[in-house]
Protein backbone atom coordinates (compact mmCIF):
# COMPACT_ATOMS: atom_id res chain seq x y z
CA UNK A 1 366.84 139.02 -26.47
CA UNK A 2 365.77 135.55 -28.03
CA UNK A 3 367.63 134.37 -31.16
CA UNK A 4 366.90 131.89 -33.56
CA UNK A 5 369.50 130.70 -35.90
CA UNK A 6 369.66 130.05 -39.38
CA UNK A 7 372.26 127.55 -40.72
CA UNK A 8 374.83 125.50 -38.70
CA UNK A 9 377.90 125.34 -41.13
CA UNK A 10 381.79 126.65 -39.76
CA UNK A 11 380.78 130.23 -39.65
CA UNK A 12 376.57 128.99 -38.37
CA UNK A 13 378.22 127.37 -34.97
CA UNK A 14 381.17 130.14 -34.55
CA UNK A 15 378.05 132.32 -34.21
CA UNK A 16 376.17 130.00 -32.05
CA UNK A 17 379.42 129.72 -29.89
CA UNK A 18 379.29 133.55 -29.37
CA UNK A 19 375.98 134.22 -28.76
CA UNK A 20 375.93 131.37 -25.54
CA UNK A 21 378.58 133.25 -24.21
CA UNK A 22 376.63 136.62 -23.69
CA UNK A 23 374.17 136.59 -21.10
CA UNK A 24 371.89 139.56 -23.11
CA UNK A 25 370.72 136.81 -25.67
CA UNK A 26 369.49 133.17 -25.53
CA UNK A 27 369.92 131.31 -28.60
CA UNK A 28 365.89 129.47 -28.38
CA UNK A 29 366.95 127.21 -31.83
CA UNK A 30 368.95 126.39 -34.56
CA UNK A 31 367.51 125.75 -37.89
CA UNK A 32 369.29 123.77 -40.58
CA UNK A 33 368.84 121.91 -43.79
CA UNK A 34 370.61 118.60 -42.63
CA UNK A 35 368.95 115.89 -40.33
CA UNK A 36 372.23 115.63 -38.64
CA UNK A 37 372.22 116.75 -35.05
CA UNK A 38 368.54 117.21 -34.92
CA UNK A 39 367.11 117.82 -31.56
CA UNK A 40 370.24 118.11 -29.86
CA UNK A 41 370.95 121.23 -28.42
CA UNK A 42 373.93 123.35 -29.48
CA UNK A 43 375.18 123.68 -25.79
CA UNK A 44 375.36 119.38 -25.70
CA UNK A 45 377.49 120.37 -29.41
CA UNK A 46 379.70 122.44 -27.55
CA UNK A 47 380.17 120.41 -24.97
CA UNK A 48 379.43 123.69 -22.32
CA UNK A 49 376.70 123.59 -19.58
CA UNK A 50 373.67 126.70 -20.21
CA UNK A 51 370.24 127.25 -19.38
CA UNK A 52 369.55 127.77 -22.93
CA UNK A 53 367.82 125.32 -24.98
CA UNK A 54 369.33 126.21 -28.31
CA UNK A 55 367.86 122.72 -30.15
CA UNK A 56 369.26 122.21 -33.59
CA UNK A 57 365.86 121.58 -35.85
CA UNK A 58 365.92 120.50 -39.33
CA UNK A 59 363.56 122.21 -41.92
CA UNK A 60 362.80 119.14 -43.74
CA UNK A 61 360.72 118.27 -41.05
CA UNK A 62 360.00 121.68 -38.63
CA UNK A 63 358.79 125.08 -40.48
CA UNK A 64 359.65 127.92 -38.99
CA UNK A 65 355.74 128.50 -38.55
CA UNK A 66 356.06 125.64 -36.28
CA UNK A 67 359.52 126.48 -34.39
CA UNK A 68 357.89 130.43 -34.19
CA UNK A 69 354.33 129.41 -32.83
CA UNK A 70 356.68 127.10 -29.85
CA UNK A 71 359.49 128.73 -29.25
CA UNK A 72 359.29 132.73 -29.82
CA UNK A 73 362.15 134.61 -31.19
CA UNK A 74 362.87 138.74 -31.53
CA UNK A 75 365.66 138.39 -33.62
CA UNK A 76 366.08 135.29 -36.70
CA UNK A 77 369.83 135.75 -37.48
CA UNK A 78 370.51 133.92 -41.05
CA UNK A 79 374.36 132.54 -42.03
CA UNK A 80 372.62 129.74 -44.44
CA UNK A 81 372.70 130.53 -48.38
CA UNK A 82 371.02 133.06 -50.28
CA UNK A 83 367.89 130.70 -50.75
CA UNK A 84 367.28 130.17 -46.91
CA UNK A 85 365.66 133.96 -46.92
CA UNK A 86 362.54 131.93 -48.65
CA UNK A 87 362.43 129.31 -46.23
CA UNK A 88 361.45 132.06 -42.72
CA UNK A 89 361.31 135.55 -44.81
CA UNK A 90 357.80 135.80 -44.92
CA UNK A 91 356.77 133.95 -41.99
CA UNK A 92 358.97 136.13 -39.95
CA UNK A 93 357.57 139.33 -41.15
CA UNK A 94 354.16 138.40 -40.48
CA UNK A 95 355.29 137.36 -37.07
CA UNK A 96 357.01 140.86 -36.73
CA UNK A 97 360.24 139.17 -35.81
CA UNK A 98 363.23 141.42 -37.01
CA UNK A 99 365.70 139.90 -39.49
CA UNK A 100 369.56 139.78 -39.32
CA UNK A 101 370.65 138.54 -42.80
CA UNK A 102 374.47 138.15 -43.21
CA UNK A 103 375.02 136.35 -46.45
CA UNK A 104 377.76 137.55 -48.43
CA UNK A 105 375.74 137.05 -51.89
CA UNK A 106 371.95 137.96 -52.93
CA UNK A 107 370.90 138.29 -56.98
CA UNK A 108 368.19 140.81 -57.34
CA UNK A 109 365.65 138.61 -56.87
CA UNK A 110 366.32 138.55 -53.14
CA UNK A 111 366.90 141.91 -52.84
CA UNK A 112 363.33 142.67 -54.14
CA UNK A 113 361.98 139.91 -51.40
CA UNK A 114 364.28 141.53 -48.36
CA UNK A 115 362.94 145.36 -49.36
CA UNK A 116 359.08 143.51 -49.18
CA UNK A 117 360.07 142.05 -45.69
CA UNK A 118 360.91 145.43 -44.66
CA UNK A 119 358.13 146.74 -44.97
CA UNK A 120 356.93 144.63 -42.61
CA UNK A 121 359.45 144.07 -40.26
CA UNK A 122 363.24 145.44 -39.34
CA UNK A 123 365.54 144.08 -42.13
CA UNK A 124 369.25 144.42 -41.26
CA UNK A 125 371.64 142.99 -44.93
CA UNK A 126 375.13 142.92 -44.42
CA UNK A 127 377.94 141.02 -46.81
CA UNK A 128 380.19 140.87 -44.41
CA UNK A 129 379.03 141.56 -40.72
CA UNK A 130 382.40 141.96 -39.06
CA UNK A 131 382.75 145.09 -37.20
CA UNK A 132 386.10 145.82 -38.04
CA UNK A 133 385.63 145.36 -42.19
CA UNK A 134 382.54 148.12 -41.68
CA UNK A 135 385.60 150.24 -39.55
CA UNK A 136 387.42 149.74 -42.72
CA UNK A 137 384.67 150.77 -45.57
CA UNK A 138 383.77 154.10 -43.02
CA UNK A 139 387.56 154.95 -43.51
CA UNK A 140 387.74 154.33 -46.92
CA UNK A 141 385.02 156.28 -47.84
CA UNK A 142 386.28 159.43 -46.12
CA UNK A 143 389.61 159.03 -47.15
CA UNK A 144 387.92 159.19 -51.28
CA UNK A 145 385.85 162.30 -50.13
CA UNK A 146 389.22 163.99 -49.29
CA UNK A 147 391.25 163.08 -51.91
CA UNK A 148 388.60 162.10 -54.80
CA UNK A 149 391.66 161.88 -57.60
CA UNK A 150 393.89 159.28 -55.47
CA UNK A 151 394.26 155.92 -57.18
CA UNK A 152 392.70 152.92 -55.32
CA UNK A 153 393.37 149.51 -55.25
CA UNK A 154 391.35 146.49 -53.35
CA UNK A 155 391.90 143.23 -52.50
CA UNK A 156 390.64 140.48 -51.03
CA UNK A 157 391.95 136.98 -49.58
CA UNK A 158 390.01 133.87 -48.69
CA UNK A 159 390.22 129.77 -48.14
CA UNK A 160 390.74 128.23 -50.87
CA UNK A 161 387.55 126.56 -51.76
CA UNK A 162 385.43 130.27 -51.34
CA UNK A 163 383.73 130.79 -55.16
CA UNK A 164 383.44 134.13 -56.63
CA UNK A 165 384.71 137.65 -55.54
CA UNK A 166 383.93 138.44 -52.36
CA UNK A 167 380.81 140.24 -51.70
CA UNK A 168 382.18 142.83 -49.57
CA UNK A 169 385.03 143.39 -51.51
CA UNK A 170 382.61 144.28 -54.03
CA UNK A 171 380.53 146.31 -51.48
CA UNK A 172 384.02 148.10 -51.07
CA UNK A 173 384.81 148.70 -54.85
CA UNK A 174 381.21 150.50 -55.04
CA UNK A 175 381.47 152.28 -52.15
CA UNK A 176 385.01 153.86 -53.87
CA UNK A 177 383.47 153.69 -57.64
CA UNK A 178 386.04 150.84 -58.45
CA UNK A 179 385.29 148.88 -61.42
CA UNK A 180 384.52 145.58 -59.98
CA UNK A 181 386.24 143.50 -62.77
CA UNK A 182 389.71 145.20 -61.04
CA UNK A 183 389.60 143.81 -57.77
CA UNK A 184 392.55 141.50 -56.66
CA UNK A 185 391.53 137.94 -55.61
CA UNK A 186 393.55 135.20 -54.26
CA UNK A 187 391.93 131.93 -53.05
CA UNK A 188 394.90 130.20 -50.83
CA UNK A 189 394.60 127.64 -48.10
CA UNK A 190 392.27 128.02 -44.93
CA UNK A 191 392.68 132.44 -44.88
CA UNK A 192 389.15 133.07 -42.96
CA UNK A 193 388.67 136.30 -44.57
CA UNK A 194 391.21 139.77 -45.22
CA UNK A 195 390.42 142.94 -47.54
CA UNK A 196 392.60 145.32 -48.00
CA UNK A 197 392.17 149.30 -50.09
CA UNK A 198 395.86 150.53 -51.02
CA UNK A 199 395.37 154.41 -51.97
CA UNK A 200 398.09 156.01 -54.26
CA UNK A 201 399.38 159.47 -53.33
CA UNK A 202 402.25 160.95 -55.19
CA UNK A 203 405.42 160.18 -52.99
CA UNK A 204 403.10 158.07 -50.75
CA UNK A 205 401.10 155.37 -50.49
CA UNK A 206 398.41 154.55 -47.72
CA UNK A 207 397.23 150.80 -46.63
CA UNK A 208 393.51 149.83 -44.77
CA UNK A 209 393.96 146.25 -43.72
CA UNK A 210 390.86 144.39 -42.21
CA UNK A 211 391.92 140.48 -40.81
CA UNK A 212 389.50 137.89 -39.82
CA UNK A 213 391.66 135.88 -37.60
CA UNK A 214 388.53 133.17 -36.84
CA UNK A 215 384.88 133.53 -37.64
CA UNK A 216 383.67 134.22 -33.93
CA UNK A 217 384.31 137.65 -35.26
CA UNK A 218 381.19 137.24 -36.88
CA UNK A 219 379.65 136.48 -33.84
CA UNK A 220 380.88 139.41 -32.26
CA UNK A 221 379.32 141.76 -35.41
CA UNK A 222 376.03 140.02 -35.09
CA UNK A 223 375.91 141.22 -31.34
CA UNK A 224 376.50 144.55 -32.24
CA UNK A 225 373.60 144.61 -34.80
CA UNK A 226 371.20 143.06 -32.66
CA UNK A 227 372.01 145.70 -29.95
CA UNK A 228 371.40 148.54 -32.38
CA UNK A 229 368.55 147.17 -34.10
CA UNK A 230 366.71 146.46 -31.32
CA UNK A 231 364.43 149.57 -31.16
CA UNK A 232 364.64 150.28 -34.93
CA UNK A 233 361.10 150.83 -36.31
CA UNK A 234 360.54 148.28 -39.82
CA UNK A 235 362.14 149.22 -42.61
CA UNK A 236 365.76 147.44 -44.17
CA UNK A 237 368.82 149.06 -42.22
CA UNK A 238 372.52 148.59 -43.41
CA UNK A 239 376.10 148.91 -41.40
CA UNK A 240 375.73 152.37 -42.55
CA UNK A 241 372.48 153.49 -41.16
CA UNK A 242 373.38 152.09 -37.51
CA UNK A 243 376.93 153.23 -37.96
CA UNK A 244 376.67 156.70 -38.55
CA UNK A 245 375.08 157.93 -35.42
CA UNK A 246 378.43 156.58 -33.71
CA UNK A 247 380.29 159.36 -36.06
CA UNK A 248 378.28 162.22 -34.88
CA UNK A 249 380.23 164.80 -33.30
């Protein structure tokens, strides 16, 4: 499966780091707002030998037009900002390239554009596109369906300089009908990423504990929704939808 990659910040190359490693994909570019590294490739970055080209492109000076019309891609993977969806969105829907977009926040706005995509294309949205927090909202949720009365807390932890609550925390406080204004946040040091539900029984209490120990675990989540995705007909697909099949007895 050909990738190309959107955004090359900390979480952008732990990505890029995972997907060289698995011989099912080959990462065709990188596309990033900074001139720095342009035209290297990200294997040269990582100092590791591959047969993939994986160049690093800048969009000040390459469109995605461009990068699509020379180097092919079935999958456009974004980890940029919530603005990057307007720089290959629409090119990649016309293109019928399927869309992996894991950024944490989106305002309406862009969730209007992404349900538009879909209609051309396979959208896949996920806040947070760790396997293991997904593990955690499944749980969650079925835990609340069996005791709807129990009292629920969440938190969340990140680095210090993360802004805002996190957007799968708040994904989680939905999910459980928390008010969002009551979820915990501390902001401490370089913590990559933990959420945690406490449910309140009488004589009892009961912890779910999801830990990003280092972002390739977003690397690892991003394989796992390519994989599923692959055959998905267009239309915009959460961890939910691809999920649920797995829970099927």
């Amino acid at each position: 499966m050909k990738i190309g990659l959107i955004g090359f910040g900390k979480t952008g190359k732990s990505v890029a780091s995972i997907l060289l490693e698995n011989k099912k994909f080959s990462l065709e570019w990188v596309l990033r707002q900074s001139n720095v590294l342009e035209h290297r490739s990200v294997p040269e970055f990582f100092g590791i030998q591959s047969e993939e080209p994986g160049l690093i492109y800048s969009s000040t000076h390459t469109s995605v037009e461009e990068l699509l019309d020379k180097h092919p891609v079935d999958v456009i993977i974004d980890f940029s900002s919530s603005k990057g969806i307007y720089t290959y969105g629409e090119t990649a829907a016309n293109y019928k390239v399927k869309i992996i977009s894991a950024i944490s926040h989106y305002k309406e706005k862009e969730l209007k554009l992404l349900k538009k995509l879909a209609d051309k294309t396979t959208v896949f949205w996920s806040p947070n596109i760790t396997l293991g927090v997904n593990f955690l909202l499944f749980a969650a949720k079925f835990l609340k369906k069996i005791a709807p009365s129990v009292d629920i807390e969440v938190n969340e932890e990140h680095f210090k300089a993360k802004e805002g609550t996190s957007g799968t925390a708040v994904k989680i406080a939905e999910a459980l009908d928390v008010d969002k204004e009551n979820i915990n946040v501390v902001r401490a040091g370089g913590i990559v990423g933990k959420h945690e539900v406490i449910f309140g029984f009488p004589f009892q209490t009961v912890r779910l504990i999801h830990e990003s120990i280092s972002r390739e675990a977003f690397g690892n989540g991003v394989i796992f929704v390519a994989e599923n995705i692959k055959e998905k007909e267009k239309g915009l697909y959460n961890f939910e939808d691809i999920l649920t099949p797995y829970f099927t007895v």
